[in-house]
C-alpha atoms as a PDB file:
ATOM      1  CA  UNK A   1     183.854  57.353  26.887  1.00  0.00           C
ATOM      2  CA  UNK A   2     184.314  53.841  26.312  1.00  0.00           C
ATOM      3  CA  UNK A   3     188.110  51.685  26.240  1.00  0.00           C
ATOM      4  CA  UNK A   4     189.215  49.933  23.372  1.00  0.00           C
ATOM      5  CA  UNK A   5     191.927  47.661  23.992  1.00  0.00           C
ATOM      6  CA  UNK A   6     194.664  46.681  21.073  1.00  0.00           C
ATOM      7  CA  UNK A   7     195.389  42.323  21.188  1.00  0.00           C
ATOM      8  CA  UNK A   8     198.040  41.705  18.851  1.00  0.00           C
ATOM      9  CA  UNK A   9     200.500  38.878  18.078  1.00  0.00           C
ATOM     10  CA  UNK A  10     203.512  39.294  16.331  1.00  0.00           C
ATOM     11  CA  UNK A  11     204.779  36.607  14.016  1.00  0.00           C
ATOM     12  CA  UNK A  12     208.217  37.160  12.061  1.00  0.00           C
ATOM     13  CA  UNK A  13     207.538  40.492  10.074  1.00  0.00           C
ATOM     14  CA  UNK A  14     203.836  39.743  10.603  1.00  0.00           C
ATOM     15  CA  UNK A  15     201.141  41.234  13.104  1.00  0.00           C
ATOM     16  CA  UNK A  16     198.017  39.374  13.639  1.00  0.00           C
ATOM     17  CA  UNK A  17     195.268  42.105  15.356  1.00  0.00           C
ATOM     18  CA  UNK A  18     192.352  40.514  16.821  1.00  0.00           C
ATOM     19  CA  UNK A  19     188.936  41.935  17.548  1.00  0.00           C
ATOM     20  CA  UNK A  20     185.886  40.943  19.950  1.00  0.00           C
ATOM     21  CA  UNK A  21     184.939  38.034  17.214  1.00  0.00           C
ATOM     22  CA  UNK A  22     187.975  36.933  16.388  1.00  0.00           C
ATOM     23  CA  UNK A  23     190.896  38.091  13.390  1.00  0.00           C
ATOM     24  CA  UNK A  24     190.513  41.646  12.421  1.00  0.00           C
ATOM     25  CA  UNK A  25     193.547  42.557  10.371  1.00  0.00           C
ATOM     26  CA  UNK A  26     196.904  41.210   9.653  1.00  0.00           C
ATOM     27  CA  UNK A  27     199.318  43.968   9.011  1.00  0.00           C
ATOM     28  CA  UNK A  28     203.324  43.274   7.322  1.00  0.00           C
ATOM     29  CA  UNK A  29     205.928  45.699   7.678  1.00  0.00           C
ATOM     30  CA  UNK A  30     208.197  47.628  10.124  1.00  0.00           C
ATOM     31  CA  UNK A  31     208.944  51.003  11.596  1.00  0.00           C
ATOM     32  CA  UNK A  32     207.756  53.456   8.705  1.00  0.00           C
ATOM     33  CA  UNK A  33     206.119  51.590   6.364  1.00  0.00           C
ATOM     34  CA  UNK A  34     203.202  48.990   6.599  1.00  0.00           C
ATOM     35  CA  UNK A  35     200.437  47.366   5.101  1.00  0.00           C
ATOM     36  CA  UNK A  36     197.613  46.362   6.371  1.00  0.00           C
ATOM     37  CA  UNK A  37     195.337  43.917   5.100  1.00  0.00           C
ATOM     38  CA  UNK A  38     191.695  43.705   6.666  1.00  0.00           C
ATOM     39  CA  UNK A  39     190.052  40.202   7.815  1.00  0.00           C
ATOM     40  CA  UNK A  40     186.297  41.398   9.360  1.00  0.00           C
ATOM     41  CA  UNK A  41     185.626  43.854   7.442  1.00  0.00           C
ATOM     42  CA  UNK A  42     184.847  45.452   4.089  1.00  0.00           C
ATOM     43  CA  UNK A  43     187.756  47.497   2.342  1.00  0.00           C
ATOM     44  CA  UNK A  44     190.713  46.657   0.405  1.00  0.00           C
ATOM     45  CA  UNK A  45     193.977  46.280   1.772  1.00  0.00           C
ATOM     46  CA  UNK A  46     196.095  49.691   3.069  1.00  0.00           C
ATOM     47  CA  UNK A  47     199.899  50.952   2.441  1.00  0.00           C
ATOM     48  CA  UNK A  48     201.171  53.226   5.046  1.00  0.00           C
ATOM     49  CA  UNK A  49     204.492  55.285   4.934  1.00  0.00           C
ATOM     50  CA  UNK A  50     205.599  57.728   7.011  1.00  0.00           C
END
């Protein structure tokens, strides 16, 4: 089973995540509530609430 390790960087309110090639995601938001908006790949942007 392979690892997959999480590198993230916070900035204010913001999260940076970064992949093998570089920025994957930046993500805005706190406990409960976030959205995500992808860098690398192909999608639109994602609200979660819980």
């Amino acid at each position: 089973m392979p690892f997959r390790f999480r590198r993230s960087a916070r900035l204010g309110p913001l999260r940076l995540n970064f992949g093998k090639s570089g920025l994957s995601s930046i993500s805005l938001g706190g406990r409960g509530a976030s959205f995500n908006i992808p860098v690398a790949r192909a999608g639109g942007p994602r609200t979660t609430v819980g």
